[in-house]
Protein backbone atom coordinates (compact mmCIF):
# COMPACT_ATOMS: atom_id res chain seq x y z
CA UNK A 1 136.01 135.27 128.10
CA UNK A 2 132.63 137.17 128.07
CA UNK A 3 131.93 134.82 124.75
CA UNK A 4 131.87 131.98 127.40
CA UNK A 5 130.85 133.38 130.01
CA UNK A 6 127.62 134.13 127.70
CA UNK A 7 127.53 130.72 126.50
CA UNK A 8 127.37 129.21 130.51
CA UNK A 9 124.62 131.30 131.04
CA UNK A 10 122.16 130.71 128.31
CA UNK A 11 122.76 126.99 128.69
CA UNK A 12 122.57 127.31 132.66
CA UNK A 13 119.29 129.40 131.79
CA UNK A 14 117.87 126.82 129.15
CA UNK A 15 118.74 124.10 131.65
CA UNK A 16 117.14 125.75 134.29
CA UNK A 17 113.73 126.39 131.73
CA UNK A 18 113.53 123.08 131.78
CA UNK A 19 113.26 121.98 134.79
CA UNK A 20 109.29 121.81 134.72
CA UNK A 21 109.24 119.55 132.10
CA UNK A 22 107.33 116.26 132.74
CA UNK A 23 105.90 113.27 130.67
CA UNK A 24 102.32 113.87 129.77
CA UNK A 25 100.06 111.19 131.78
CA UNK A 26 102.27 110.86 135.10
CA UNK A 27 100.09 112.82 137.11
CA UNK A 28 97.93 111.32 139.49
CA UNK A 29 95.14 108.69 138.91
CA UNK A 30 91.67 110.54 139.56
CA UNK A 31 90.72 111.02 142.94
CA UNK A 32 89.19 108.47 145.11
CA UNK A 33 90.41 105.24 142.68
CA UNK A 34 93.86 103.70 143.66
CA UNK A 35 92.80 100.49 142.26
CA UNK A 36 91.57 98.54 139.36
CA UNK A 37 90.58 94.92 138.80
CA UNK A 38 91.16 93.15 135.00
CA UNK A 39 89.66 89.63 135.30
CA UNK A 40 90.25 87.31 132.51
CA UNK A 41 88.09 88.20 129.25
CA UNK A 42 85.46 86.96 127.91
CA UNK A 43 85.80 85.64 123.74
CA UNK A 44 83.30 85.46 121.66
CA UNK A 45 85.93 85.63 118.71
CA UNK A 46 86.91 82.77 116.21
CA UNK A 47 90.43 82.38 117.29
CA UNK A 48 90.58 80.37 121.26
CA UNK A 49 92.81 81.89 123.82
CA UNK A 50 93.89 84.57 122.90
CA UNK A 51 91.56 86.41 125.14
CA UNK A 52 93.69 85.48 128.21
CA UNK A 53 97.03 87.55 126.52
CA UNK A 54 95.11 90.47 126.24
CA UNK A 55 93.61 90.05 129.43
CA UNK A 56 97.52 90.19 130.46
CA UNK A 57 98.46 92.50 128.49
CA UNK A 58 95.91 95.02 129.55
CA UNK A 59 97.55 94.05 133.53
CA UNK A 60 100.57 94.76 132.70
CA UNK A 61 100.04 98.03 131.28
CA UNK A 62 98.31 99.26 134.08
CA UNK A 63 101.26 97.75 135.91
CA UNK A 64 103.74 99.16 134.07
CA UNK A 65 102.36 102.60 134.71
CA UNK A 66 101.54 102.36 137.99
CA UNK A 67 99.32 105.12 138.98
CA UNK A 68 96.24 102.57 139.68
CA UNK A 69 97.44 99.06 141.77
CA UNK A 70 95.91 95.85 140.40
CA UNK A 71 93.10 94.21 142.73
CA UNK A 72 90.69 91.41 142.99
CA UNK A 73 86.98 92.62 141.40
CA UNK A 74 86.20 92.57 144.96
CA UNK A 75 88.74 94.86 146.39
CA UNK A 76 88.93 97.20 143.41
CA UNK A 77 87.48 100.76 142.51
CA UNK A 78 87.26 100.28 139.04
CA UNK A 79 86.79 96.84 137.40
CA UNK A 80 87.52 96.36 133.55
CA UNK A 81 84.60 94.02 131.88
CA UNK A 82 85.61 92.97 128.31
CA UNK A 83 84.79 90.95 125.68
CA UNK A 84 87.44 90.24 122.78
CA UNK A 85 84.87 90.32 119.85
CA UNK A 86 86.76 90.51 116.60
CA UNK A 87 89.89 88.28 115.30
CA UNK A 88 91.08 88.67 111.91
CA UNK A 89 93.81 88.13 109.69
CA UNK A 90 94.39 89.33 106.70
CA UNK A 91 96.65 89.50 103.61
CA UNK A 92 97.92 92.88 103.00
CA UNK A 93 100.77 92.36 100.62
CA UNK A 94 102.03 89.84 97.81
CA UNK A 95 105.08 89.19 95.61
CA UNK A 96 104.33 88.59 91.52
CA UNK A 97 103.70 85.06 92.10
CA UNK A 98 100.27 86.21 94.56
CA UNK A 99 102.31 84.72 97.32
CA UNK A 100 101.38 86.75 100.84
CA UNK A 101 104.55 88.36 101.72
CA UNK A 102 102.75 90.16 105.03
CA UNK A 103 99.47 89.90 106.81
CA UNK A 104 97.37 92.22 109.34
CA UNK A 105 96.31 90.82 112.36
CA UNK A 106 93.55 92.62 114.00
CA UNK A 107 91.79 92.44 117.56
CA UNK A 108 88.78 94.15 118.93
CA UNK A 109 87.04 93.96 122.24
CA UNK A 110 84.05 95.16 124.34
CA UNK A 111 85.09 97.40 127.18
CA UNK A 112 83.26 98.60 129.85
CA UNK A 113 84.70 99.87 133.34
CA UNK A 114 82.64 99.77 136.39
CA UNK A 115 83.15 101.83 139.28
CA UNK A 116 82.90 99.34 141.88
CA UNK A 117 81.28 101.73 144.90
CA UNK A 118 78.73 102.64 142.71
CA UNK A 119 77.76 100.09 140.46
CA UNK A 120 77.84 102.54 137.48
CA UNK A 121 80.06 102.84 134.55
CA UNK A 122 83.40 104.91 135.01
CA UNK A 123 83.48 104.29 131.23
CA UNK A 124 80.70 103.19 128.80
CA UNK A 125 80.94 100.16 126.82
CA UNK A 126 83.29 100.89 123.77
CA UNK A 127 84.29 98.63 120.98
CA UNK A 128 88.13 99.02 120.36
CA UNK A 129 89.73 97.46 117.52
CA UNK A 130 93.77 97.53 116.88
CA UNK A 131 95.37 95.87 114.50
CA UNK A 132 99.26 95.09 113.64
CA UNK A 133 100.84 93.78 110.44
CA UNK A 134 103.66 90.94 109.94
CA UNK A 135 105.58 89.55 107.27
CA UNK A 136 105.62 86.10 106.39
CA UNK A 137 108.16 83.67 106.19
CA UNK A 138 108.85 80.37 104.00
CA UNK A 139 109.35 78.64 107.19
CA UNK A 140 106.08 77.99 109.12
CA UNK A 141 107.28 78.37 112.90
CA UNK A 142 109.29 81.66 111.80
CA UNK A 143 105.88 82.73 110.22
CA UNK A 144 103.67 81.63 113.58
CA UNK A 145 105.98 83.39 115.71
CA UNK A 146 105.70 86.47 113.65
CA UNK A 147 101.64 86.42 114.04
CA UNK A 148 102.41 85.80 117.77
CA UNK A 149 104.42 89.11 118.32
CA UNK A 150 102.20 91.24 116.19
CA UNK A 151 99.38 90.23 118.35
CA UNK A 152 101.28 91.17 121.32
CA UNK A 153 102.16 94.52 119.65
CA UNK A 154 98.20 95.02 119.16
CA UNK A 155 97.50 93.91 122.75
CA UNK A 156 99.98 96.21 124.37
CA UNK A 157 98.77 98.78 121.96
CA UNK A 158 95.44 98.09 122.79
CA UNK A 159 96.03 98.02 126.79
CA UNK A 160 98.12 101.38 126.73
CA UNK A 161 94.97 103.19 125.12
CA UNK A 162 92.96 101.89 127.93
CA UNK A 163 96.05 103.25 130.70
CA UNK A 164 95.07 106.52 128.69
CA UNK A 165 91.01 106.19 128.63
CA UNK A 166 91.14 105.33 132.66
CA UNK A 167 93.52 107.73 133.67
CA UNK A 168 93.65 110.67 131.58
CA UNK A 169 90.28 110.45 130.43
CA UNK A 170 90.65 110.89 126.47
């Protein structure tokens, strides 16, 4: 009985320890900004288009977090300026016959973010590069699709350390 009653206690007290416990980078957004504007970025990279997925991508992980509510540049305390700069891809493995078994796919863009009251940099221009790998596939659709979702990988990867750069400031 005292065994158990023992037992109900630590776990009551261990529960209890825990209480505090929060995810790192739900605190507040940093005061005076409650919003953020992510036009459409420029590209200046060999591959068209894609510069409008990251552009969403970036969105909708500010979105997702929600500390910061997405405006119009005009509306907004911070605006996001960006340039996607850099597409490559890459072989990065092969079978014995030199046949690419799995590529990298890598992105990198300009950033810069304004704060609009001021007209000055919140952040200074940065070049951030990500890059995600894929394996290939005999079939060429399978294989394009595969490229597709690794570069959505990189952009969310890419747009999450941005959530982290604007908000938490590291």
């Amino acid at each position: 009985m005292k065994t158990t009653r023992a037992l109900i206690l630590t776990i009551s007290l261990f529960w209890l320890s825990a209480c505090g416990y929060h995810i790192a980078g739900r605190g507040e957004a940093p005061a005076g900004i409650q919003t953020i504007a992510i036009p459409v970025f420029a590209n200046t990279s060999a591959e068209p288009e894609i510069h409008r997925d990251l552009s969403r991508a970036i969105q909708s992980a500010f979105a997702r977090d929600g500390r910061l509510k997405i405006a119009r540049a005009e509306r907004a305390d911070l605006v996001i300026k960006g340039e996607l700069n850099h597409y490559s891809q890459k072989a990065a493995s092969f079978n014995s016959s030199d046949v690419v078994l799995e590529y990298w796919v890598e992105v990198g863009a300009s950033i810069e973010v304004i704060d609009r009251a001021t007209g000055k940099p919140y952040l200074k221009k940065e070049n951030h590069r990500v890059k995600w790998d894929y394996r290939t596939q005999p079939d060429l659709i399978v294989s394009e699709a595969a490229r597709k979702a690794a570069l959505e990988k990189a952009y969310r990867e890419l747009g999450n350390r941005l959530v982290s750069l604007v908000l938490e400031q590291f």
